[in-house]
C-alpha atoms as a PDB file:
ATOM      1  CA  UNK A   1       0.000   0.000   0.000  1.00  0.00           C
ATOM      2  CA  UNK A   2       3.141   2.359   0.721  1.00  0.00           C
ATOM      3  CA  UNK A   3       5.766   1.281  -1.478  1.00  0.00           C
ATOM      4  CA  UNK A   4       4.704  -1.033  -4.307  1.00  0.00           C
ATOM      5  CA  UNK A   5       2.303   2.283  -5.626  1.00  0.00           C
ATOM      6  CA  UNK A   6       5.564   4.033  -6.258  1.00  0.00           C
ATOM      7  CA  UNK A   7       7.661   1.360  -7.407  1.00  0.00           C
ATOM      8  CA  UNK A   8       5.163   0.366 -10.243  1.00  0.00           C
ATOM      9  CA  UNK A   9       4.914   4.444 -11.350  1.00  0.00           C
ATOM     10  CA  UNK A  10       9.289   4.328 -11.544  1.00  0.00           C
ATOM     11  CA  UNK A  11       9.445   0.800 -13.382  1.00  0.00           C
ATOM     12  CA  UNK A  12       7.063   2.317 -15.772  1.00  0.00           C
ATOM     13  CA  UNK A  13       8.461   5.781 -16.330  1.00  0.00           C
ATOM     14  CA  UNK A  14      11.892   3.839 -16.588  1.00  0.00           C
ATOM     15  CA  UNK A  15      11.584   0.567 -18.175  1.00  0.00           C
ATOM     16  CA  UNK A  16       8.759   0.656 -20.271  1.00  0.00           C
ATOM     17  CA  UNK A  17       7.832  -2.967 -20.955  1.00  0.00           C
ATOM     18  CA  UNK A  18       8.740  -4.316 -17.701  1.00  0.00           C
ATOM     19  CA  UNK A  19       5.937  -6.044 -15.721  1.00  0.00           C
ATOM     20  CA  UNK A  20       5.934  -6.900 -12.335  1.00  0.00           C
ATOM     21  CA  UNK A  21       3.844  -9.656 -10.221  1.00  0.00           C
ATOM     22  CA  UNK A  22       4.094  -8.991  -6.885  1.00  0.00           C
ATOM     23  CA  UNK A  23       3.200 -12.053  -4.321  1.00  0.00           C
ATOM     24  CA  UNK A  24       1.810 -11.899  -0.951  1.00  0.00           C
ATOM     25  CA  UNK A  25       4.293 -15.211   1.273  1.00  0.00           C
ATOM     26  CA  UNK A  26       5.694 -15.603   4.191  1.00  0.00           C
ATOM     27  CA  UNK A  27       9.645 -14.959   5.016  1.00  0.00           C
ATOM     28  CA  UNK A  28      11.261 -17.765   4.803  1.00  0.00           C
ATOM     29  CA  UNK A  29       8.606 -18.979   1.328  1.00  0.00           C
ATOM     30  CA  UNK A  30      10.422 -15.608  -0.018  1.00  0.00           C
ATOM     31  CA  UNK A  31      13.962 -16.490   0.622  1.00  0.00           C
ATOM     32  CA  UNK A  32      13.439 -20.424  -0.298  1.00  0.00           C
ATOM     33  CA  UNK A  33      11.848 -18.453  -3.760  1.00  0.00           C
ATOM     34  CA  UNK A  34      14.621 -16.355  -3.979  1.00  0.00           C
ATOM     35  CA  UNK A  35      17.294 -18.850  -3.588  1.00  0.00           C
ATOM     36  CA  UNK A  36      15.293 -21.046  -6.026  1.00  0.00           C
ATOM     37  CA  UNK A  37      15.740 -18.485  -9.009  1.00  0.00           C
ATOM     38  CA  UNK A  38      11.605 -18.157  -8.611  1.00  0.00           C
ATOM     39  CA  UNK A  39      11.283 -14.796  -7.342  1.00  0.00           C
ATOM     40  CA  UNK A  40      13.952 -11.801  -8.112  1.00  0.00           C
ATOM     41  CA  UNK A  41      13.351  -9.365  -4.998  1.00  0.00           C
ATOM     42  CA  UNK A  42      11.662  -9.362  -1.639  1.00  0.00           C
ATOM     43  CA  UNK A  43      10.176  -6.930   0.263  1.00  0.00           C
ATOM     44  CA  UNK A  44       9.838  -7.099   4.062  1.00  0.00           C
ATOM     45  CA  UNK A  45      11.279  -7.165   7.326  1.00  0.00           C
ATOM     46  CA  UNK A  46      14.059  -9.427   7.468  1.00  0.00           C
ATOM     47  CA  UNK A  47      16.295 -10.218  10.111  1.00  0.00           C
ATOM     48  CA  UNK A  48      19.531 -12.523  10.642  1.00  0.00           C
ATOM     49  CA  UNK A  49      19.899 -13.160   6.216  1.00  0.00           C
ATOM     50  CA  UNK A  50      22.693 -15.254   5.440  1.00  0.00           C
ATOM     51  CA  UNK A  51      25.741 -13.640   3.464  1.00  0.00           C
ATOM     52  CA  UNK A  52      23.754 -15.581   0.096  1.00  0.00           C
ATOM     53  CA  UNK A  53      21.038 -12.650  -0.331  1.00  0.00           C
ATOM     54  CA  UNK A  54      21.916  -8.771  -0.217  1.00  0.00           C
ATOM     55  CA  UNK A  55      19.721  -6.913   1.705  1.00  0.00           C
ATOM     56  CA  UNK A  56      19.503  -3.061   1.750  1.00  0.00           C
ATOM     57  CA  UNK A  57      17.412  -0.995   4.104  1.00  0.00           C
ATOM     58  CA  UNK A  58      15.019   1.451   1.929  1.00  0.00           C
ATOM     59  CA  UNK A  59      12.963   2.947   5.004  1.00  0.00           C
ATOM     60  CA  UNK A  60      12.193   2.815   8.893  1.00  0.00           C
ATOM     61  CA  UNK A  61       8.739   2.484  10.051  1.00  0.00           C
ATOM     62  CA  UNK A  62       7.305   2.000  12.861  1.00  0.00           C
ATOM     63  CA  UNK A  63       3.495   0.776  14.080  1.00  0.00           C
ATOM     64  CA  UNK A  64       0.903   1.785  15.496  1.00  0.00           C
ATOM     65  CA  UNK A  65      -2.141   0.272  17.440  1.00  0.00           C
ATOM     66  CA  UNK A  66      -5.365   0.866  15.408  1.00  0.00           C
ATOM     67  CA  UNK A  67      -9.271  -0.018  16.300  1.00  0.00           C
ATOM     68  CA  UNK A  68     -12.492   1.727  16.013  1.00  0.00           C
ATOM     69  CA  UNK A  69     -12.915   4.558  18.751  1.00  0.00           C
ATOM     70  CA  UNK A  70     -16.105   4.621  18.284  1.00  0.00           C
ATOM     71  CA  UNK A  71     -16.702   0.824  19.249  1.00  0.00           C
ATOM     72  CA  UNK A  72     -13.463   1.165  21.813  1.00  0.00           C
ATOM     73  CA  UNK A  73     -14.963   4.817  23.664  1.00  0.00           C
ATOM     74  CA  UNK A  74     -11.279   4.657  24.449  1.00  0.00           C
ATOM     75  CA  UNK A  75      -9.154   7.453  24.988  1.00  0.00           C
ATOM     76  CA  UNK A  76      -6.177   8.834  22.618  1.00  0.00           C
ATOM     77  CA  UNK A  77      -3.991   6.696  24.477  1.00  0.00           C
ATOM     78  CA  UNK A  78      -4.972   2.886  24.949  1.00  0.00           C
ATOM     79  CA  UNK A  79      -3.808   1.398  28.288  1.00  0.00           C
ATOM     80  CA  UNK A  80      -2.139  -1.409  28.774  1.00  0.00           C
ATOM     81  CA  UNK A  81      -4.964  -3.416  30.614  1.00  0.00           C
ATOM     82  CA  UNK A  82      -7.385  -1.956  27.715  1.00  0.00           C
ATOM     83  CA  UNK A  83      -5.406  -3.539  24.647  1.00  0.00           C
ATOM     84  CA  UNK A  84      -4.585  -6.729  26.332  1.00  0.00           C
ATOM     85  CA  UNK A  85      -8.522  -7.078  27.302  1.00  0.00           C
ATOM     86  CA  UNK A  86      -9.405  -6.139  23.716  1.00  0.00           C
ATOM     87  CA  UNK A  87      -9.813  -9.056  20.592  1.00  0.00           C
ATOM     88  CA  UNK A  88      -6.654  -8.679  17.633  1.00  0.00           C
ATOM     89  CA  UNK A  89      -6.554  -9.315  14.317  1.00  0.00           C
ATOM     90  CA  UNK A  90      -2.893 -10.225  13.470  1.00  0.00           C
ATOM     91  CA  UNK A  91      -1.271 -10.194  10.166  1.00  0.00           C
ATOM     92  CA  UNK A  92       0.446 -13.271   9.468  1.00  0.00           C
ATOM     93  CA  UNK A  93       1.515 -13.957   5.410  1.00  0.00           C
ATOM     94  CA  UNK A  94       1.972 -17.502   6.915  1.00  0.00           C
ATOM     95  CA  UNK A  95      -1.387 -17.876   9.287  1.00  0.00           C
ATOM     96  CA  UNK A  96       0.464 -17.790  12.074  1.00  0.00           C
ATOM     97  CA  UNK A  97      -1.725 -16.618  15.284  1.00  0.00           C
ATOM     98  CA  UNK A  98       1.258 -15.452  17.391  1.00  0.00           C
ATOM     99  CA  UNK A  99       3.638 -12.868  15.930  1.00  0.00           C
ATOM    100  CA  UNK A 100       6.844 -10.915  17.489  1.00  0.00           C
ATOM    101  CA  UNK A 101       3.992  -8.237  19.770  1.00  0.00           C
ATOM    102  CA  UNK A 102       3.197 -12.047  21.209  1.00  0.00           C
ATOM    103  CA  UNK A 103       6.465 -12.529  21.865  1.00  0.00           C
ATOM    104  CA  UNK A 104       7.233  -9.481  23.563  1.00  0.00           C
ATOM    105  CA  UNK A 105       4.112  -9.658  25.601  1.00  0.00           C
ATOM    106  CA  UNK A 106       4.827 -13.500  26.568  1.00  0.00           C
ATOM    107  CA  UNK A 107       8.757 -11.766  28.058  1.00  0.00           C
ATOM    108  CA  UNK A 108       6.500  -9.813  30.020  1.00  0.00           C
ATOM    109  CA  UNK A 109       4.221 -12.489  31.497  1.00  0.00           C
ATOM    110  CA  UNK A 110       1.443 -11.008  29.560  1.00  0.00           C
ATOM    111  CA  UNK A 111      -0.987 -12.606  26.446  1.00  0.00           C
ATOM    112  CA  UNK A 112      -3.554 -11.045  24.399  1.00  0.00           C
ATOM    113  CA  UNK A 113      -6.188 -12.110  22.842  1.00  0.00           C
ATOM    114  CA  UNK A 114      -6.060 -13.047  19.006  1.00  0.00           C
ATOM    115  CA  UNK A 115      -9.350 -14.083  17.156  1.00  0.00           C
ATOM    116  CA  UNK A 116      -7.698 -14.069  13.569  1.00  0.00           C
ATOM    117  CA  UNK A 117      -5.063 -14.117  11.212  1.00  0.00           C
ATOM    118  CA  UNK A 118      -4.618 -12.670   7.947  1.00  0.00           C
ATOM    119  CA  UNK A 119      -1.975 -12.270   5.312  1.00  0.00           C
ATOM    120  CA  UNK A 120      -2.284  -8.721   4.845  1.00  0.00           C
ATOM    121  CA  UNK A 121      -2.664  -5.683   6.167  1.00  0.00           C
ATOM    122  CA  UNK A 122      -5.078  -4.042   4.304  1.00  0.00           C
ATOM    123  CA  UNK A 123      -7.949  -6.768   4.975  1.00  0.00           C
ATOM    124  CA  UNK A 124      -6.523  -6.591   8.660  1.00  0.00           C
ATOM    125  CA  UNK A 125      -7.599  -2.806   8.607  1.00  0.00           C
ATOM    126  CA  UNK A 126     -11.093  -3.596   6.866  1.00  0.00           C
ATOM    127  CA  UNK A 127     -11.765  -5.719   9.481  1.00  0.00           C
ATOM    128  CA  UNK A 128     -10.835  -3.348  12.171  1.00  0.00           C
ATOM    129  CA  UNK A 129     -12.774  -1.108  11.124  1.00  0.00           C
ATOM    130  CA  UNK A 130     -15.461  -4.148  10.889  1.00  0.00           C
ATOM    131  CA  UNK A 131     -15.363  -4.913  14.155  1.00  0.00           C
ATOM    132  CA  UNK A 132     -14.166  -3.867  17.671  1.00  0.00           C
ATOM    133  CA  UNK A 133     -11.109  -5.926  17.287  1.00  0.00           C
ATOM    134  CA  UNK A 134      -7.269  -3.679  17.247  1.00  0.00           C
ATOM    135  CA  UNK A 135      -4.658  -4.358  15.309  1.00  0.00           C
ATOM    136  CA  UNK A 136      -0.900  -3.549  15.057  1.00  0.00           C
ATOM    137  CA  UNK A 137       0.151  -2.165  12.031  1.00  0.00           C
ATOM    138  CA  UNK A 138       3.074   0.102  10.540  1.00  0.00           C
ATOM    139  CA  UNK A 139       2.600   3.892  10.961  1.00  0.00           C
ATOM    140  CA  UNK A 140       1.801   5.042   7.347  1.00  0.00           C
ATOM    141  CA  UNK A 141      -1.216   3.074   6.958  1.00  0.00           C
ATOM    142  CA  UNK A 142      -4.318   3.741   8.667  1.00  0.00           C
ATOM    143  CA  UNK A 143      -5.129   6.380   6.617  1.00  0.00           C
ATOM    144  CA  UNK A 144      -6.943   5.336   3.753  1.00  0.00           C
ATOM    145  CA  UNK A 145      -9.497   4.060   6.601  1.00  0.00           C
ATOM    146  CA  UNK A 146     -11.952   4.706   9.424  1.00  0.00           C
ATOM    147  CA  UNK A 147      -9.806   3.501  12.672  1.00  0.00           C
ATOM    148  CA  UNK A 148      -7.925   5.205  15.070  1.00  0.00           C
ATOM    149  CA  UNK A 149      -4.305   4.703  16.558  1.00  0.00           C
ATOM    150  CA  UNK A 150      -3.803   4.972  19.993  1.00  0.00           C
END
């Protein structure tokens, strides 16, 4: 929704011709595709890559907490007890129902409470803004809908 806008507009301009397919996997599906001459380039957050791919940074983000105020009646700021108390809608490429916040929370002693899974973020936001579910997701997108971060 950020990046792959812009990147189809300078391919164009550029390389007229060119056609990209862009795929929606998991990690490690994208470095096995990668390393099996099936996919040129991923995109993502990748940590600990072996010295076989190159990897360059091309931005920092950072996330946000999102949900419906209107179904939370929560304040600017969610609190702690609020969003653990509160049904998630992760997004997992993979369908995983834990992700690294579940992680972090678990170092803690702490668990929330994740009702779905979904490979993307943009059906993660519809459904926010669906239901009275949160969900964590970078800072640049929750524009383009009706939630709120806290």
């Amino acid at each position: 929704m950020t990046f792959v806008p812009e990147l189809i507009g300078v391919l164009s301009a550029s390389r007229p011709g060119l056609r990209l397919a862009a795929r929606a996997i998991g990690r490690q599906a994208a470095l096995d595709a990668i390393a099996a001459g099936e996919l040129d380039i991923a995109l993502g957050y990748f940590w600990n890559l072996s010295d076989a791919f190159i990897q360059e940074n091309l931005f920092e983000e950072d996330f946000l907490v999102v949900g419906r105020r209107s179904r939370h009646r929560m304040p600017r700021k969610i609190a702690l007890e609020a969003y653990l108390k509160s049904p998630h809608i992760l997004v997992s490429p993979g369908g995983d129902l834990r992700r690294v916040v579940d992680d972090l929370l678990d170092s803690k002693g702490l668990k929330r409470q994740v009702i779905a899974a979904l490979p993307l973020f943009l059906p993660a936001l519809a459904a926010v803004e669906a239901t009275n579910a949160l969900a964590t997701v970078p800072r640049r997108m929750p524009a383009a809908f009706q939630v709120t971060s806290f």
